[in-house]
PDB file of N, CA and C in Angstrom:
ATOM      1  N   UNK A   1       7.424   0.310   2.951  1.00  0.00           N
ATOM      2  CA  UNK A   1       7.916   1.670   2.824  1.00  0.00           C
ATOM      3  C   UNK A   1       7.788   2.329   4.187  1.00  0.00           C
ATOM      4  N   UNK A   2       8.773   2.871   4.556  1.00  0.00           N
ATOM      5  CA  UNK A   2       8.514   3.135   5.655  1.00  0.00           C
ATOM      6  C   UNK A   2       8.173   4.863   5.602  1.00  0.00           C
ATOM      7  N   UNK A   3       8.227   5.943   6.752  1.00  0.00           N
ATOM      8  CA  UNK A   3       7.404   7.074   6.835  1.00  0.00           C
ATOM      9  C   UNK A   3       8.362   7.874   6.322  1.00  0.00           C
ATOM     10  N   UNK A   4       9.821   7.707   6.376  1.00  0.00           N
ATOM     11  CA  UNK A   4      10.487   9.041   5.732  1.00  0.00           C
ATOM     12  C   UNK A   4      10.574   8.493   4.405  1.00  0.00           C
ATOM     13  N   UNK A   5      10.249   7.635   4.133  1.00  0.00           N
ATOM     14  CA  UNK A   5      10.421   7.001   2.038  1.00  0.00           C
ATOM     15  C   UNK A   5       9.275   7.404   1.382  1.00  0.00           C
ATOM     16  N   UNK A   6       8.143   7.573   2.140  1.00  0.00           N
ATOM     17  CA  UNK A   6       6.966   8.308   1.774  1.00  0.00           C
ATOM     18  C   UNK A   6       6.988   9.471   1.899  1.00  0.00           C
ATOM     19  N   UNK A   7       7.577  10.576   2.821  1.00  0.00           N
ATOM     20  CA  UNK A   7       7.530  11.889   2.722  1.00  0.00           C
ATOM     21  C   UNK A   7       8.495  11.960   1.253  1.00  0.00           C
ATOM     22  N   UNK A   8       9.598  11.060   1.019  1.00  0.00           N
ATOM     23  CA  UNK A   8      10.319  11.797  -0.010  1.00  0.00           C
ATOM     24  C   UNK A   8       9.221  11.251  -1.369  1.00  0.00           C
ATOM     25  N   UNK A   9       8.786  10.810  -1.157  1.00  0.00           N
ATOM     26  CA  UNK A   9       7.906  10.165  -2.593  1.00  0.00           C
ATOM     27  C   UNK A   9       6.881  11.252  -2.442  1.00  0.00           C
ATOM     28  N   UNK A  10       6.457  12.160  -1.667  1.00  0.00           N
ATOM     29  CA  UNK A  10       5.662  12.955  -1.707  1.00  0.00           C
ATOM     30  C   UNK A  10       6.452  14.159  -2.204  1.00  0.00           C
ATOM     31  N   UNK A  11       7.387  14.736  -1.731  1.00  0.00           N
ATOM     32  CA  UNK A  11       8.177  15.881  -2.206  1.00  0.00           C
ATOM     33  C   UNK A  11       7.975  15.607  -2.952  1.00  0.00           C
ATOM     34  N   UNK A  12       8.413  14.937  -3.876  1.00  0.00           N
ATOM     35  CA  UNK A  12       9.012  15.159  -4.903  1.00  0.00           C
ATOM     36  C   UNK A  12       7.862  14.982  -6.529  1.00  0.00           C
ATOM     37  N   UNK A  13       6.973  14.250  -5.868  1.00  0.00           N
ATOM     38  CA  UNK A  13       5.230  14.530  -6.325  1.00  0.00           C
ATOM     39  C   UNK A  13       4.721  16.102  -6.216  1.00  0.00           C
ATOM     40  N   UNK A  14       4.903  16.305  -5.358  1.00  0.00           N
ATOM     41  CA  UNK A  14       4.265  17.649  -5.282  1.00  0.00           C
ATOM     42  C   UNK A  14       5.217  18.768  -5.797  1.00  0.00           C
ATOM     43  N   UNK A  15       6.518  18.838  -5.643  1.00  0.00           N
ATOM     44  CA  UNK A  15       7.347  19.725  -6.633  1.00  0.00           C
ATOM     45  C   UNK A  15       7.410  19.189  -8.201  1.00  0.00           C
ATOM     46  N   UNK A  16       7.224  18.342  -8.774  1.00  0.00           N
ATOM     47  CA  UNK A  16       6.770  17.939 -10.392  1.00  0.00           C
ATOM     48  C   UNK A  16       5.297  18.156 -10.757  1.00  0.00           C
ATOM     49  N   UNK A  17       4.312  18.699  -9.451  1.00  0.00           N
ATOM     50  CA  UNK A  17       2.799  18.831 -10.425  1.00  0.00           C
ATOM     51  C   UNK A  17       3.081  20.034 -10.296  1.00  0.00           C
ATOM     52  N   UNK A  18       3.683  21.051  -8.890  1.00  0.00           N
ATOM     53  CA  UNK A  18       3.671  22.074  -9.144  1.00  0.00           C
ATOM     54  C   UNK A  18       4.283  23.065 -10.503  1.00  0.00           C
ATOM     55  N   UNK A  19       5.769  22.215 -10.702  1.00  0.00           N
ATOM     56  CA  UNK A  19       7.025  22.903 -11.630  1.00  0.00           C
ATOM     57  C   UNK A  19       6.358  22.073 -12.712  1.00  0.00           C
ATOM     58  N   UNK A  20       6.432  20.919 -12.855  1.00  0.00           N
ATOM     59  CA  UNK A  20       6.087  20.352 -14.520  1.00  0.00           C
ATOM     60  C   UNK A  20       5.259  19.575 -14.561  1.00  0.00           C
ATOM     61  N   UNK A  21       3.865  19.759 -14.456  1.00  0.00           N
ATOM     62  CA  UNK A  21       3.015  19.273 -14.676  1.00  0.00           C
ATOM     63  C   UNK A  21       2.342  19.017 -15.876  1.00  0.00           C
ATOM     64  N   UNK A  22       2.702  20.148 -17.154  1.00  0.00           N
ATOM     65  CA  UNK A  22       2.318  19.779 -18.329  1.00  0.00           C
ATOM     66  C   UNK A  22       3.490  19.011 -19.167  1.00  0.00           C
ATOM     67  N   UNK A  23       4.342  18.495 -18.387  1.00  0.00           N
ATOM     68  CA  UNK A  23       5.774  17.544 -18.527  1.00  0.00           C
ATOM     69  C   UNK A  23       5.167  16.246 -18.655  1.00  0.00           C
ATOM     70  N   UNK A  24       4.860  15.609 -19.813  1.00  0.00           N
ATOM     71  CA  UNK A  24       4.708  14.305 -19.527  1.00  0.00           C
ATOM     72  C   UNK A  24       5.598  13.089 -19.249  1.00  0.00           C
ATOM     73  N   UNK A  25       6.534  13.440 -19.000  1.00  0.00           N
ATOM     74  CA  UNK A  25       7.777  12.136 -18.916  1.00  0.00           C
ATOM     75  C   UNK A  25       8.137  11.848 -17.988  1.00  0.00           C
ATOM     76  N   UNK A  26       7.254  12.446 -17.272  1.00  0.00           N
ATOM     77  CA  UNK A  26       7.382  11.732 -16.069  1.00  0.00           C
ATOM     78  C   UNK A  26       6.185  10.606 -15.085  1.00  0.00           C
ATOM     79  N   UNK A  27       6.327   9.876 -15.261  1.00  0.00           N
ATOM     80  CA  UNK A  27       5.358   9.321 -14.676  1.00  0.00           C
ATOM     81  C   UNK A  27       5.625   8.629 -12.696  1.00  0.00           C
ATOM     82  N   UNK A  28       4.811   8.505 -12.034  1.00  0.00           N
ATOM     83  CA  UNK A  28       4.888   8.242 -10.531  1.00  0.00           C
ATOM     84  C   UNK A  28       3.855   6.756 -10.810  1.00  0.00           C
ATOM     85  N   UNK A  29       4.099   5.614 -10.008  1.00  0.00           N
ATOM     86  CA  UNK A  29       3.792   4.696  -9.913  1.00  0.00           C
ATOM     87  C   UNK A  29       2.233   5.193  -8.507  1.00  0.00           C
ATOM     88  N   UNK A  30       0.981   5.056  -9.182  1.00  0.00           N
ATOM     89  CA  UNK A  30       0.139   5.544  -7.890  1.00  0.00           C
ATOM     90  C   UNK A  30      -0.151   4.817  -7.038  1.00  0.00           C
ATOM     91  N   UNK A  31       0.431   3.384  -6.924  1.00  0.00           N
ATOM     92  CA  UNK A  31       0.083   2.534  -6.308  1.00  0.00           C
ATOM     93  C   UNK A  31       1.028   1.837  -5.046  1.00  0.00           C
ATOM     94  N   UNK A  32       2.163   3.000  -5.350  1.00  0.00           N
ATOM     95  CA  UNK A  32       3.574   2.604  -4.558  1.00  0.00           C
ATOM     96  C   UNK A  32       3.131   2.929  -2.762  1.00  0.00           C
ATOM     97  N   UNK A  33       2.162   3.316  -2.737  1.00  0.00           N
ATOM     98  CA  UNK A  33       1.738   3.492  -0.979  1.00  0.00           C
ATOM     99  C   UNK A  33       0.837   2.115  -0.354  1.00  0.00           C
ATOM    100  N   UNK A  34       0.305   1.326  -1.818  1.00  0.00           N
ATOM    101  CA  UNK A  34      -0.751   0.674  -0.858  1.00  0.00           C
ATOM    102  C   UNK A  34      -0.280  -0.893  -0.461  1.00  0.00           C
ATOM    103  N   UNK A  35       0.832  -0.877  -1.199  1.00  0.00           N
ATOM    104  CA  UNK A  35       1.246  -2.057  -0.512  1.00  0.00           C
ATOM    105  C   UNK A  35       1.515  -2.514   1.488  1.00  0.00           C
ATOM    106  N   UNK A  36       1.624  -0.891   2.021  1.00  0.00           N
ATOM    107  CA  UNK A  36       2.164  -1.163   3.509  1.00  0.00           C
ATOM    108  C   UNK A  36       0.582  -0.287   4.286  1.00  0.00           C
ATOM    109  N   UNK A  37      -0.567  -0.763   3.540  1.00  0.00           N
ATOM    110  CA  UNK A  37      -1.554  -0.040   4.217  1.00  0.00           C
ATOM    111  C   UNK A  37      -2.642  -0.861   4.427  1.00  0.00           C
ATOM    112  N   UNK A  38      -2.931  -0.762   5.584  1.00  0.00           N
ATOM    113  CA  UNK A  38      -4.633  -1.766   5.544  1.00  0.00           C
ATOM    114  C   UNK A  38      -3.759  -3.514   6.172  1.00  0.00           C
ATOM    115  N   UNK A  39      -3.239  -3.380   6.755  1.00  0.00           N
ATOM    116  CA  UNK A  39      -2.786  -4.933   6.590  1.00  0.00           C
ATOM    117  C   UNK A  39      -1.882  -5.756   5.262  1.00  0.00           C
ATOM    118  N   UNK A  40      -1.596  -4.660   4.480  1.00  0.00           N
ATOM    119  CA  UNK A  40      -1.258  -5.992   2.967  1.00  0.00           C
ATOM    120  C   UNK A  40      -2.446  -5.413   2.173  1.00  0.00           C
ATOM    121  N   UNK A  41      -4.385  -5.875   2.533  1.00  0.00           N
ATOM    122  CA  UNK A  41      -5.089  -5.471   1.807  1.00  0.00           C
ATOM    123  C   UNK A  41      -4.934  -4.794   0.452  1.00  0.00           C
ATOM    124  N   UNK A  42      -4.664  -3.342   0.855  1.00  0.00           N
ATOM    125  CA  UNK A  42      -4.468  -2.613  -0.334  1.00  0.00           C
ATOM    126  C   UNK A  42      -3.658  -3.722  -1.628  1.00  0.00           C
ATOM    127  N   UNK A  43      -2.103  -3.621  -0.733  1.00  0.00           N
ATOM    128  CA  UNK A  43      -1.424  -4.021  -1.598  1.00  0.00           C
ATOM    129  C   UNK A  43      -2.325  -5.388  -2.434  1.00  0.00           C
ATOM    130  N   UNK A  44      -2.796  -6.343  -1.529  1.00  0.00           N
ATOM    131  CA  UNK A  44      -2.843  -7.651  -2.618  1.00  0.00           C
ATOM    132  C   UNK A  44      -4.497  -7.445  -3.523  1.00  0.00           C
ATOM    133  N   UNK A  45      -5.045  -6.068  -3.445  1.00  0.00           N
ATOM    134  CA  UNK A  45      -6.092  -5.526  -3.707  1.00  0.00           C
ATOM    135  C   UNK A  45      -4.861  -5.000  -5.382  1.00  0.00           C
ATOM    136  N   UNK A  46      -4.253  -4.206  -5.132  1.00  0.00           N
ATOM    137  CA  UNK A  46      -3.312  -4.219  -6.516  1.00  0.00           C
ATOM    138  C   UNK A  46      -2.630  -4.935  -7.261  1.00  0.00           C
ATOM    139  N   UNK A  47      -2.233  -6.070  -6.472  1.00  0.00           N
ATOM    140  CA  UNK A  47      -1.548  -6.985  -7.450  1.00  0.00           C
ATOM    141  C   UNK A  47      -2.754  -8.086  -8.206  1.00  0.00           C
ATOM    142  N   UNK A  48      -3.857  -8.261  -7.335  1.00  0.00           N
ATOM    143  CA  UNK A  48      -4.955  -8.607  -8.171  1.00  0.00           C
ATOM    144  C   UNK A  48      -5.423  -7.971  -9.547  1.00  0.00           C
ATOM    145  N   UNK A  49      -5.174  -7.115  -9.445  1.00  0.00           N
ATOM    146  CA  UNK A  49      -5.570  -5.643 -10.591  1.00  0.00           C
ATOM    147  C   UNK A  49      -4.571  -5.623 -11.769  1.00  0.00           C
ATOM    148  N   UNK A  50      -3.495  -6.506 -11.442  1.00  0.00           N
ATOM    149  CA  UNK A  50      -2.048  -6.716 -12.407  1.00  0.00           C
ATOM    150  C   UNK A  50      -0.886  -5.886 -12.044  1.00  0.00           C
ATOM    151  N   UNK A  51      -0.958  -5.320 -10.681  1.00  0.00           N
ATOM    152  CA  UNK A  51       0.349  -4.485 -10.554  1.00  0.00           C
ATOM    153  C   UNK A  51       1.312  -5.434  -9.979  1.00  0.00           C
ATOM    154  N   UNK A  52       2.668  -5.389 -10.307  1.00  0.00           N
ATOM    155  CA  UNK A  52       3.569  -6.558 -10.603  1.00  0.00           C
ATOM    156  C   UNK A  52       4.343  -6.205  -9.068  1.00  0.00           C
ATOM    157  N   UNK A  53       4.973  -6.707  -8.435  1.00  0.00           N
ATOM    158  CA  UNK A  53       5.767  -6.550  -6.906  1.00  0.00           C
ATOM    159  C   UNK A  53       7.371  -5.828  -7.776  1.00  0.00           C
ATOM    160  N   UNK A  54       7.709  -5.194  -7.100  1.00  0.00           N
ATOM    161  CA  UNK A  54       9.708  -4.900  -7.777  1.00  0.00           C
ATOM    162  C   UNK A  54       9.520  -3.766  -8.584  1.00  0.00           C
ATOM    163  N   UNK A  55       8.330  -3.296  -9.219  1.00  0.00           N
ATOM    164  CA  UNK A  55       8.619  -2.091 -10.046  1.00  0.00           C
ATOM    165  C   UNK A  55       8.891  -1.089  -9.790  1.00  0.00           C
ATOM    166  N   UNK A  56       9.824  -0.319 -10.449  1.00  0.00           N
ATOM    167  CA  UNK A  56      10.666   1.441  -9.932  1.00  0.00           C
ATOM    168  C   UNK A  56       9.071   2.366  -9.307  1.00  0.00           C
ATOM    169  N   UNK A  57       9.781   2.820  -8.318  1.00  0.00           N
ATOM    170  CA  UNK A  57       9.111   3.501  -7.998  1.00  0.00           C
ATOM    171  C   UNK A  57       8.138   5.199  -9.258  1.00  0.00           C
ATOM    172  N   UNK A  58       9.340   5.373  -9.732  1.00  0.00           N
ATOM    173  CA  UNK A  58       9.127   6.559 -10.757  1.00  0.00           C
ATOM    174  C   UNK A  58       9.988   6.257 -12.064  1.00  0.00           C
ATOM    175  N   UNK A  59       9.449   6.265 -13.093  1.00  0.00           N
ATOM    176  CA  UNK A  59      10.445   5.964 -14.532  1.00  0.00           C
ATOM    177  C   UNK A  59      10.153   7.961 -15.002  1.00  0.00           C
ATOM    178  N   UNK A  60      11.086   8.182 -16.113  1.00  0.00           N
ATOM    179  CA  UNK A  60      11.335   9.383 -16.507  1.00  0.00           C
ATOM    180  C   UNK A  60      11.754   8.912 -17.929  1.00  0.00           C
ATOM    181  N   UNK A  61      10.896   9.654 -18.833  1.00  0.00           N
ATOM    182  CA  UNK A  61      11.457   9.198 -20.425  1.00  0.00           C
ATOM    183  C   UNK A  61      12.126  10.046 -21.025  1.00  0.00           C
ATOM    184  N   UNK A  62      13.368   9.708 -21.198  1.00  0.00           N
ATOM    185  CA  UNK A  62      14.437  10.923 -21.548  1.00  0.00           C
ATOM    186  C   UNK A  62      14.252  10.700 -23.280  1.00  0.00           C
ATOM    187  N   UNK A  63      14.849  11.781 -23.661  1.00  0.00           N
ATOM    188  CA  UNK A  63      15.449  11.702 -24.996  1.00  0.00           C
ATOM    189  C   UNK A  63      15.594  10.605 -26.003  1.00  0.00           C
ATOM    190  N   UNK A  64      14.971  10.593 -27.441  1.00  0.00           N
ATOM    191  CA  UNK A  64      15.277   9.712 -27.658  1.00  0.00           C
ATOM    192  C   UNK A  64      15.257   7.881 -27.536  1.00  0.00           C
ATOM    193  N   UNK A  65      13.891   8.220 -26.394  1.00  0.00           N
ATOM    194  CA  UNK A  65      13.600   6.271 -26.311  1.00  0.00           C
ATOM    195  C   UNK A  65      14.459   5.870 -25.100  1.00  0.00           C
ATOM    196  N   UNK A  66      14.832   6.973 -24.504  1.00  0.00           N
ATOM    197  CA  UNK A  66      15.919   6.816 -23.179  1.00  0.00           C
ATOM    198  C   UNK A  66      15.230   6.510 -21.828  1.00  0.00           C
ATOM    199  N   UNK A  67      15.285   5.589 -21.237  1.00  0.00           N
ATOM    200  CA  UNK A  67      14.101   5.776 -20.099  1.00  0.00           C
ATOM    201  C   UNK A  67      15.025   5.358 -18.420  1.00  0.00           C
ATOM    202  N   UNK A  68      14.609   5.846 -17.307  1.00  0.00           N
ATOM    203  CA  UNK A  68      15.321   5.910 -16.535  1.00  0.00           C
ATOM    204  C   UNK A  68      14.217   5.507 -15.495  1.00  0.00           C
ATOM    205  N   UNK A  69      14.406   4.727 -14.654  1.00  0.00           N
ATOM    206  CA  UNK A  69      13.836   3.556 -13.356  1.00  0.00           C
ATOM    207  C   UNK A  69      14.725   3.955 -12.526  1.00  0.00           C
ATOM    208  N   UNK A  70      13.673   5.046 -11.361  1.00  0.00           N
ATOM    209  CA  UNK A  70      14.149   5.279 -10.131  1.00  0.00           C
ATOM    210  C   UNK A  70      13.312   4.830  -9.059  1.00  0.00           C
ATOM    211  N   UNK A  71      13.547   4.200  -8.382  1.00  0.00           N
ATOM    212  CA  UNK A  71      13.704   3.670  -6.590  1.00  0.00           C
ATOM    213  C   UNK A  71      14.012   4.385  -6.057  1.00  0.00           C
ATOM    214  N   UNK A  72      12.979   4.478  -5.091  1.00  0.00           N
ATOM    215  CA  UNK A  72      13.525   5.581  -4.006  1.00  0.00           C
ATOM    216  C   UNK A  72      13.832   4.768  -2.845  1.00  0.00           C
ATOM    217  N   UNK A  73      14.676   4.461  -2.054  1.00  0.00           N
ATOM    218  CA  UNK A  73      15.221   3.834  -0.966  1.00  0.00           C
ATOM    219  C   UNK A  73      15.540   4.590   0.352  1.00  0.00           C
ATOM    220  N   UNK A  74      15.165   4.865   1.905  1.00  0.00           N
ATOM    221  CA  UNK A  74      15.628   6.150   2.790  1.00  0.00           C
ATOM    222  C   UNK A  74      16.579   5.242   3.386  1.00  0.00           C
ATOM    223  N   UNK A  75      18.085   5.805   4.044  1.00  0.00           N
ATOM    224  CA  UNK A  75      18.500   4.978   5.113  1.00  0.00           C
ATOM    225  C   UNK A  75      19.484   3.389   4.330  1.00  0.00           C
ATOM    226  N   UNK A  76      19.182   2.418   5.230  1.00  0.00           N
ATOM    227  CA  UNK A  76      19.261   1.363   4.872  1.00  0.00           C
ATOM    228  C   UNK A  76      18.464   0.874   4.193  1.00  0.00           C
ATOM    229  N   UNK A  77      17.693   0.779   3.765  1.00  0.00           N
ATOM    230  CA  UNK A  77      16.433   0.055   2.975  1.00  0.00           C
ATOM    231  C   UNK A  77      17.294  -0.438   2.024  1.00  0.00           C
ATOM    232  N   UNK A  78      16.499  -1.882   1.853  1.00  0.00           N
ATOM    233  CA  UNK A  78      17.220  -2.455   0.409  1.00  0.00           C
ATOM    234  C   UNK A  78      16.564  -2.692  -0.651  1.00  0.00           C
ATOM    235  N   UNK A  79      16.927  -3.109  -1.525  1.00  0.00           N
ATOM    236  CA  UNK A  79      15.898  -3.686  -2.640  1.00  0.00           C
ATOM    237  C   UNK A  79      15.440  -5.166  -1.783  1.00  0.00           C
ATOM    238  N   UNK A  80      13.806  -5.610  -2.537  1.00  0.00           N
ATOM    239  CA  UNK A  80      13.723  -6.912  -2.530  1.00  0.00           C
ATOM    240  C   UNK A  80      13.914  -7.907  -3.401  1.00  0.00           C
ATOM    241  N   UNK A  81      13.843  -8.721  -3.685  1.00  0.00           N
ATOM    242  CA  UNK A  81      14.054  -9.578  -4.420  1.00  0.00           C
ATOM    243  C   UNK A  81      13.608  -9.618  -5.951  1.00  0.00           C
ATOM    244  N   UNK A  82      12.421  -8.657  -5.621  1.00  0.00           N
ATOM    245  CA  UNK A  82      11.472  -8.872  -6.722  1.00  0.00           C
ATOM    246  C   UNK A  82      12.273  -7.499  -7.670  1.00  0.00           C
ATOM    247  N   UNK A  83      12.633  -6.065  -6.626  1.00  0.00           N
ATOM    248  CA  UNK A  83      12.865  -5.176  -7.019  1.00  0.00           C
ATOM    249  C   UNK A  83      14.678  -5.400  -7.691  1.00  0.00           C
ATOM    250  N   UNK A  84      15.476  -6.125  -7.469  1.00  0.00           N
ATOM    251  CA  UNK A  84      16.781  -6.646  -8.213  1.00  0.00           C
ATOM    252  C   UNK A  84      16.554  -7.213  -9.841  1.00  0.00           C
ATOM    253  N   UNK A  85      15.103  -8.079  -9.288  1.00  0.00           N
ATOM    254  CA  UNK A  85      14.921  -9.080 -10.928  1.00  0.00           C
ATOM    255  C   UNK A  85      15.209  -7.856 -12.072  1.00  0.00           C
ATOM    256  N   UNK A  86      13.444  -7.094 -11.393  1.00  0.00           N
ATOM    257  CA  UNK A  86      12.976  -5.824 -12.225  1.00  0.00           C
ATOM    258  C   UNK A  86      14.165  -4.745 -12.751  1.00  0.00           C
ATOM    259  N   UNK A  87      15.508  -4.453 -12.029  1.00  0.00           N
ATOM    260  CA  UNK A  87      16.876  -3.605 -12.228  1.00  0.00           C
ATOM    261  C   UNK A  87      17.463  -4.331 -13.086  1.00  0.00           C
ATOM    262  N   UNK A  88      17.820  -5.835 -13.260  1.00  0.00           N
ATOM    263  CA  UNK A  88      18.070  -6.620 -13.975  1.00  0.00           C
ATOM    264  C   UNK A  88      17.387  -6.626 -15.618  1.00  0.00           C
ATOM    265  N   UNK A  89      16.027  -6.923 -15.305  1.00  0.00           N
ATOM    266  CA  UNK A  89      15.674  -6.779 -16.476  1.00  0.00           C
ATOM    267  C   UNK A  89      15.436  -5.015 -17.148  1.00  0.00           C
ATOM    268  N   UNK A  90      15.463  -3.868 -16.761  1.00  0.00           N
ATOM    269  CA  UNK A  90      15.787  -3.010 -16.995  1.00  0.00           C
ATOM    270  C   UNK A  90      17.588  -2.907 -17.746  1.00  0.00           C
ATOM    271  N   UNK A  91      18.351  -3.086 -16.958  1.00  0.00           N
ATOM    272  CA  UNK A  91      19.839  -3.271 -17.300  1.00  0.00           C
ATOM    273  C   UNK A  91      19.707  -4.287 -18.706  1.00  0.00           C
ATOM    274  N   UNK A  92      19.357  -5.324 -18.701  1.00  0.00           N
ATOM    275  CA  UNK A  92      19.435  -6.056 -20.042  1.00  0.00           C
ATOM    276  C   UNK A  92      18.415  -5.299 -21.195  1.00  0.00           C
ATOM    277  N   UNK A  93      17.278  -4.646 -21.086  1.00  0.00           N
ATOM    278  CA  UNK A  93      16.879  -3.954 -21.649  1.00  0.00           C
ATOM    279  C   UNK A  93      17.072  -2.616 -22.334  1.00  0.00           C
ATOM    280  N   UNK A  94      18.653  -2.292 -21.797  1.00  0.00           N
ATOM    281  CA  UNK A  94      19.366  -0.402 -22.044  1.00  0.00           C
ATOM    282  C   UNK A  94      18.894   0.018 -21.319  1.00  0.00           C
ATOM    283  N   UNK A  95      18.162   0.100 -20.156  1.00  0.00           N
ATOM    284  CA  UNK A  95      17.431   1.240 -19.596  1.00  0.00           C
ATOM    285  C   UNK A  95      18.573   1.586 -18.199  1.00  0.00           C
ATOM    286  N   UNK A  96      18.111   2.332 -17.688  1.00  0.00           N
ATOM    287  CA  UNK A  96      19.376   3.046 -17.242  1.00  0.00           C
ATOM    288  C   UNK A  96      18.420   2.560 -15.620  1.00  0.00           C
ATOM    289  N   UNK A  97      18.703   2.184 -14.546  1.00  0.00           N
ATOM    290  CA  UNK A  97      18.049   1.599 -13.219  1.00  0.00           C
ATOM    291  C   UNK A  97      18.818   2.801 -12.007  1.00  0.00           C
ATOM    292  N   UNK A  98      18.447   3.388 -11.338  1.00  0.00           N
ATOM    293  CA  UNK A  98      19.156   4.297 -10.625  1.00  0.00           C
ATOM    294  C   UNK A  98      18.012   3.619  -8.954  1.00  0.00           C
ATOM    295  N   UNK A  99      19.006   3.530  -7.584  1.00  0.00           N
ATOM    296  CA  UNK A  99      18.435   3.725  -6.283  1.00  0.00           C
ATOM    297  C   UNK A  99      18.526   5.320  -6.161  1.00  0.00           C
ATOM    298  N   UNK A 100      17.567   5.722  -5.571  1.00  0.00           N
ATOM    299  CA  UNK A 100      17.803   7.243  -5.030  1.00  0.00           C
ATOM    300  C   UNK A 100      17.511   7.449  -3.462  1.00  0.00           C
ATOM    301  N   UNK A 101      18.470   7.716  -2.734  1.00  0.00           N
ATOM    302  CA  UNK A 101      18.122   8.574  -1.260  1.00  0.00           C
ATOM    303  C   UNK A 101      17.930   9.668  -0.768  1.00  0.00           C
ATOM    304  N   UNK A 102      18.280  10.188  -2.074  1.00  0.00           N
ATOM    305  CA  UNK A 102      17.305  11.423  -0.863  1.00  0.00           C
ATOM    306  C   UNK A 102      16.912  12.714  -2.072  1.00  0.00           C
ATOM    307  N   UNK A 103      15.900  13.551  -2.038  1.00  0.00           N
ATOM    308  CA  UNK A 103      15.481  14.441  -2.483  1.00  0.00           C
ATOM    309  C   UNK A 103      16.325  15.002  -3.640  1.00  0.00           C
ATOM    310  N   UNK A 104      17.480  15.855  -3.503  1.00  0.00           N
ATOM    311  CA  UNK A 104      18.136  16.467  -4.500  1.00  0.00           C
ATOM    312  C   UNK A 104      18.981  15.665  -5.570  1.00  0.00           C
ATOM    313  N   UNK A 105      18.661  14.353  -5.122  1.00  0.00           N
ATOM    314  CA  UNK A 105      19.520  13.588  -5.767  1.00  0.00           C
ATOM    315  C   UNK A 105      19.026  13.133  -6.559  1.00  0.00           C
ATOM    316  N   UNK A 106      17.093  13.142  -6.170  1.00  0.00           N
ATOM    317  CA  UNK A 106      16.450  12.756  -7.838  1.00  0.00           C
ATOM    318  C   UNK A 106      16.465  13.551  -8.518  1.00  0.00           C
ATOM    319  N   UNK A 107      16.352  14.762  -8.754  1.00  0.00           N
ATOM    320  CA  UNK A 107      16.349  15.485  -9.545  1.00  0.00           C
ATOM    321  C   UNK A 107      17.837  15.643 -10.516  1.00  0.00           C
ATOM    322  N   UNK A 108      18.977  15.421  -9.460  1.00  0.00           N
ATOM    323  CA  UNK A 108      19.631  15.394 -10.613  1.00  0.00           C
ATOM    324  C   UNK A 108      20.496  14.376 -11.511  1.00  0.00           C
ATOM    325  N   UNK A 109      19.324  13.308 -10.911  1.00  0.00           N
ATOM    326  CA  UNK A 109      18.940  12.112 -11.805  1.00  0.00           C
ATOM    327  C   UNK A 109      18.990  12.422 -12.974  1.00  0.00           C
ATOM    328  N   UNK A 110      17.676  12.977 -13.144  1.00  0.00           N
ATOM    329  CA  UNK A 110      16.861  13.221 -14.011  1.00  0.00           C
ATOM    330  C   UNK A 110      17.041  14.993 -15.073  1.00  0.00           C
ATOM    331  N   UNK A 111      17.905  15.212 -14.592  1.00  0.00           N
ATOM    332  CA  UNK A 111      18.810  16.513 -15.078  1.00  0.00           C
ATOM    333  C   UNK A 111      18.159  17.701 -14.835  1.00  0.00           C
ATOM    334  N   UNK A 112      17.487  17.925 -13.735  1.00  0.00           N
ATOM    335  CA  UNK A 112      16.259  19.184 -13.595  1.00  0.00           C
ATOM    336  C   UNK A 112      16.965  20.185 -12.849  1.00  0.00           C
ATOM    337  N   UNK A 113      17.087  20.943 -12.464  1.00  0.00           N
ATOM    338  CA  UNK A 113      17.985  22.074 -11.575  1.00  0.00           C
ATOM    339  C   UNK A 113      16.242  22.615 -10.628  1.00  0.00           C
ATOM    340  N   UNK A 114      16.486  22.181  -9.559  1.00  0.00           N
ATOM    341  CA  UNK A 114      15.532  22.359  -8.629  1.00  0.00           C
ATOM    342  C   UNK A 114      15.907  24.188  -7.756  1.00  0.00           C
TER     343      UNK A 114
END
């Protein structure tokens, strides 16, 4: 992850505890920073723990059993390998898989009027 994919993973953390924090449907993956910290460390310190490589950065549970897997991507960034399987098996599952670049665009992902 590089430094502007983390500022937007922070926005957008800190405008959902501020605005909807007693919102539970939304959940943030807390572990999406430690993969590029410490050497790897962190990261293979989490996948020891059972956190899986490829998972959405943020899921959102809509309506109805509706659930939505967003990636946040800045720039060029691509998915990896692991993160295609995981869109894949989301897509065969109904779930709706969205990349997002940039700030206003998650939100209206996720149907919020920021």
């Amino acid at each position: 992850m590089n430094r502007h994919e983390e500022i937007l993973h922070q926005s957008i953390a800190v405008t959902w505890h501020n605005k909807f924090r007693n919102n539970p449907e939304m959940f943030q993956r807390l572990i999406c920073n430690w993969t590029n910290q410490d050497n790897g460390r962190a990261g293979n310190k989490a996948r020891s723990m059972g956190v899986k490589k490829g998972i959405a950065d943020w899921v959102y549970l809509k309506d109805r059993g509706s659930v939505i897997w967003i990636e946040l991507k800045i720039g060029d960034n691509t998915q990896s390998h692991e993160q295609i399987q995981f869109e894949k098996l989301c897509l065969f599952l109904g779930h709706q898989y969205v990349i997002c670049r940039e700030y206003e665009m998650f939100w209206k992902i996720i149907g919020i009027e920021i």
